[in-house]
C-alpha atoms as a PDB file:
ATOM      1  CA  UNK A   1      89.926  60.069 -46.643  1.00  0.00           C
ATOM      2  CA  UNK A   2      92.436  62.442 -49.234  1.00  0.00           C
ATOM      3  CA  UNK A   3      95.461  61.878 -49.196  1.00  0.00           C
ATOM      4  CA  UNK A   4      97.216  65.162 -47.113  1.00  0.00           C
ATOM      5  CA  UNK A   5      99.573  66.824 -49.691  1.00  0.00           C
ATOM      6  CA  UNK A   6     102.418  68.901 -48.013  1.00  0.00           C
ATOM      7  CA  UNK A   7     106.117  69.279 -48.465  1.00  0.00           C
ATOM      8  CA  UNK A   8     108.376  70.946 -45.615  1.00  0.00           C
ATOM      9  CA  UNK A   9     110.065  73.726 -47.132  1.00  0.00           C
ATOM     10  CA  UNK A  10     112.081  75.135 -44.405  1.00  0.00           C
ATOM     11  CA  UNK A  11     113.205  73.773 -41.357  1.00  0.00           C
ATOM     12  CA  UNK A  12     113.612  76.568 -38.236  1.00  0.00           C
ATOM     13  CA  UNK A  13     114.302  74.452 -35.361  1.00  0.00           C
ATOM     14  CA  UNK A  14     113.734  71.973 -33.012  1.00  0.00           C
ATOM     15  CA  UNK A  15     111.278  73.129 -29.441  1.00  0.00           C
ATOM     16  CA  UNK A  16     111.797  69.742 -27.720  1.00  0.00           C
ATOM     17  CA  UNK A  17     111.612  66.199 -28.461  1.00  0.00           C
ATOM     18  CA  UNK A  18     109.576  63.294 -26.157  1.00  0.00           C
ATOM     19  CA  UNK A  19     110.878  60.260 -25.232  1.00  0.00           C
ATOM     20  CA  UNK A  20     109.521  58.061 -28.220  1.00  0.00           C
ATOM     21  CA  UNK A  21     111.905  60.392 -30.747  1.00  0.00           C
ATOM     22  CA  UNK A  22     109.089  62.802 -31.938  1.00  0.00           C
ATOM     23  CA  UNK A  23     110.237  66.441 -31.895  1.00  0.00           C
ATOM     24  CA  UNK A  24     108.083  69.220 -31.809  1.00  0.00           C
ATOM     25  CA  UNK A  25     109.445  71.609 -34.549  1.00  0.00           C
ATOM     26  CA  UNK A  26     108.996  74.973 -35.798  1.00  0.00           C
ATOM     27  CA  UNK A  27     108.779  74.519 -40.137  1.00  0.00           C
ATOM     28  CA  UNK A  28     107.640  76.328 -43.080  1.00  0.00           C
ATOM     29  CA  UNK A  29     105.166  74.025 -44.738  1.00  0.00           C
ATOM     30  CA  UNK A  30     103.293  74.362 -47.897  1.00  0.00           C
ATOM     31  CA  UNK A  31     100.026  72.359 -47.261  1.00  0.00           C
ATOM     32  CA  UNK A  32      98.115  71.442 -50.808  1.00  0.00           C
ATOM     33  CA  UNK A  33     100.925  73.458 -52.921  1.00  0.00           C
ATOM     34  CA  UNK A  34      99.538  76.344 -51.197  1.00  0.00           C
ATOM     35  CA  UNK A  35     102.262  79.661 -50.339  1.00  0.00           C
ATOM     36  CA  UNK A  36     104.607  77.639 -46.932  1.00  0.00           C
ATOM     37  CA  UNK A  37     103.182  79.294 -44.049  1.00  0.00           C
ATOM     38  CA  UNK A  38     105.226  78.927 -40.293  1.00  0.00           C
ATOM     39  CA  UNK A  39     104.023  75.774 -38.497  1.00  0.00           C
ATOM     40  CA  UNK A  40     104.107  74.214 -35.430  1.00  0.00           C
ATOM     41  CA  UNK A  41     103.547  70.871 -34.244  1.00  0.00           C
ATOM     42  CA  UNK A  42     105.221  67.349 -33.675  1.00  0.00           C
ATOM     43  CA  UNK A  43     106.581  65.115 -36.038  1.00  0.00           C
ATOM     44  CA  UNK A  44     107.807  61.400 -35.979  1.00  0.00           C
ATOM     45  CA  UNK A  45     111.375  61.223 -36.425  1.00  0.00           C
ATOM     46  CA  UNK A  46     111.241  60.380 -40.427  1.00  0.00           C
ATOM     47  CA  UNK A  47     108.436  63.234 -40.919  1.00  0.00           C
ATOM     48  CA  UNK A  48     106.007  60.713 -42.286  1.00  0.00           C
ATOM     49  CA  UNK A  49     103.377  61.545 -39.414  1.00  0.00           C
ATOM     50  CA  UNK A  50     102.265  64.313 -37.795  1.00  0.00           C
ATOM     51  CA  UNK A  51     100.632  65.454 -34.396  1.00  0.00           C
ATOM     52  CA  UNK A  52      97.721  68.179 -34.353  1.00  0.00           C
ATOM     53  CA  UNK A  53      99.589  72.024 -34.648  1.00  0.00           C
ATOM     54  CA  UNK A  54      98.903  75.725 -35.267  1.00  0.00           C
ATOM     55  CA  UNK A  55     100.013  77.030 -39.306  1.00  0.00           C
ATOM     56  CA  UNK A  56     100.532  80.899 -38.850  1.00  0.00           C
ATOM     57  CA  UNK A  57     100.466  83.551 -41.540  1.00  0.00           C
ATOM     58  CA  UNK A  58     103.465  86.108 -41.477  1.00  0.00           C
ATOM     59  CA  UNK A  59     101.577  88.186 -39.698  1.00  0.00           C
ATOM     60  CA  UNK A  60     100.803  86.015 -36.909  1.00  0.00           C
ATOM     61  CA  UNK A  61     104.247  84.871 -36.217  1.00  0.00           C
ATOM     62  CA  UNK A  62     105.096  88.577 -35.990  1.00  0.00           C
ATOM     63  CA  UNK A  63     102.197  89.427 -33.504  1.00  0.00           C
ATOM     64  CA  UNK A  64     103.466  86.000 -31.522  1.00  0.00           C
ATOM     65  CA  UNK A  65     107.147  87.084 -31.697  1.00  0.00           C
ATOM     66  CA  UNK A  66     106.068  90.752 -29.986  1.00  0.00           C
ATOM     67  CA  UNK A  67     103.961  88.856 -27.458  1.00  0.00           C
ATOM     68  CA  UNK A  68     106.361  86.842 -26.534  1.00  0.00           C
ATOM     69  CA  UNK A  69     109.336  89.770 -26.530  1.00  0.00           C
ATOM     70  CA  UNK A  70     106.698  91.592 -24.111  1.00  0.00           C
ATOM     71  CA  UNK A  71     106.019  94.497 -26.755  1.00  0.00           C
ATOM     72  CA  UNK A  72     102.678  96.411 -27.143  1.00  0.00           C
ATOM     73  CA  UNK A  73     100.520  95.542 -29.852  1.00  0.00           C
ATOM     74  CA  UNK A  74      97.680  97.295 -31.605  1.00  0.00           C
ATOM     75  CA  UNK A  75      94.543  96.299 -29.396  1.00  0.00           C
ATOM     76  CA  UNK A  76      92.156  94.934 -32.233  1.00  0.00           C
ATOM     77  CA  UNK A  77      90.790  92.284 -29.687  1.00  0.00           C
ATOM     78  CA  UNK A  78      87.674  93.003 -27.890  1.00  0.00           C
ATOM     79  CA  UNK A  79      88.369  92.706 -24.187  1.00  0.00           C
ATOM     80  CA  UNK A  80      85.186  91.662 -22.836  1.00  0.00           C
ATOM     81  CA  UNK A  81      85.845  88.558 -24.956  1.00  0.00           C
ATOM     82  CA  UNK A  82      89.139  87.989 -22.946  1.00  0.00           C
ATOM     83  CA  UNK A  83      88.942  85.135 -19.865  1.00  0.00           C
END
């Protein structure tokens, strides 16, 4: 398996951290020298391993901020697709 290239470029914050030290972090992260992108997942405490997370695009973490601030957004999402 490749080697995963990234490099944390920013860090934002700390969500929470579990009892064996790994926090669960929002980053900027450049995966594969690519532009950083926001990311969230968890990280052992020397950021040598990673769990499984969600990378959003600029965008995204604006449409997340507004859903989470309870704001309308543009409905682009059909709703018969919605649970």
């Amino acid at each position: 398996m490749a080697e995963l290239k990234f490099e944390i470029t920013q860090h934002l914050g700390v969500l929470s951290e579990n009892a064996r030290g790994w926090t669960k972090e929002l980053n900027m992260v450049s995966w594969s020298e690519h532009e950083p992108k926001y990311d969230i997942r968890e990280w052992s405490p020397d950021h040598t391993r990673m769990g499984k997370g969600v990378t959003l695009s600029e965008e995204e973490i604006n449409a997340l901020r507004a859903l989470l601030n309870g704001e309308e957004l543009e409905d682009d999402v059909d709703d018969s697709m919605m649970v």
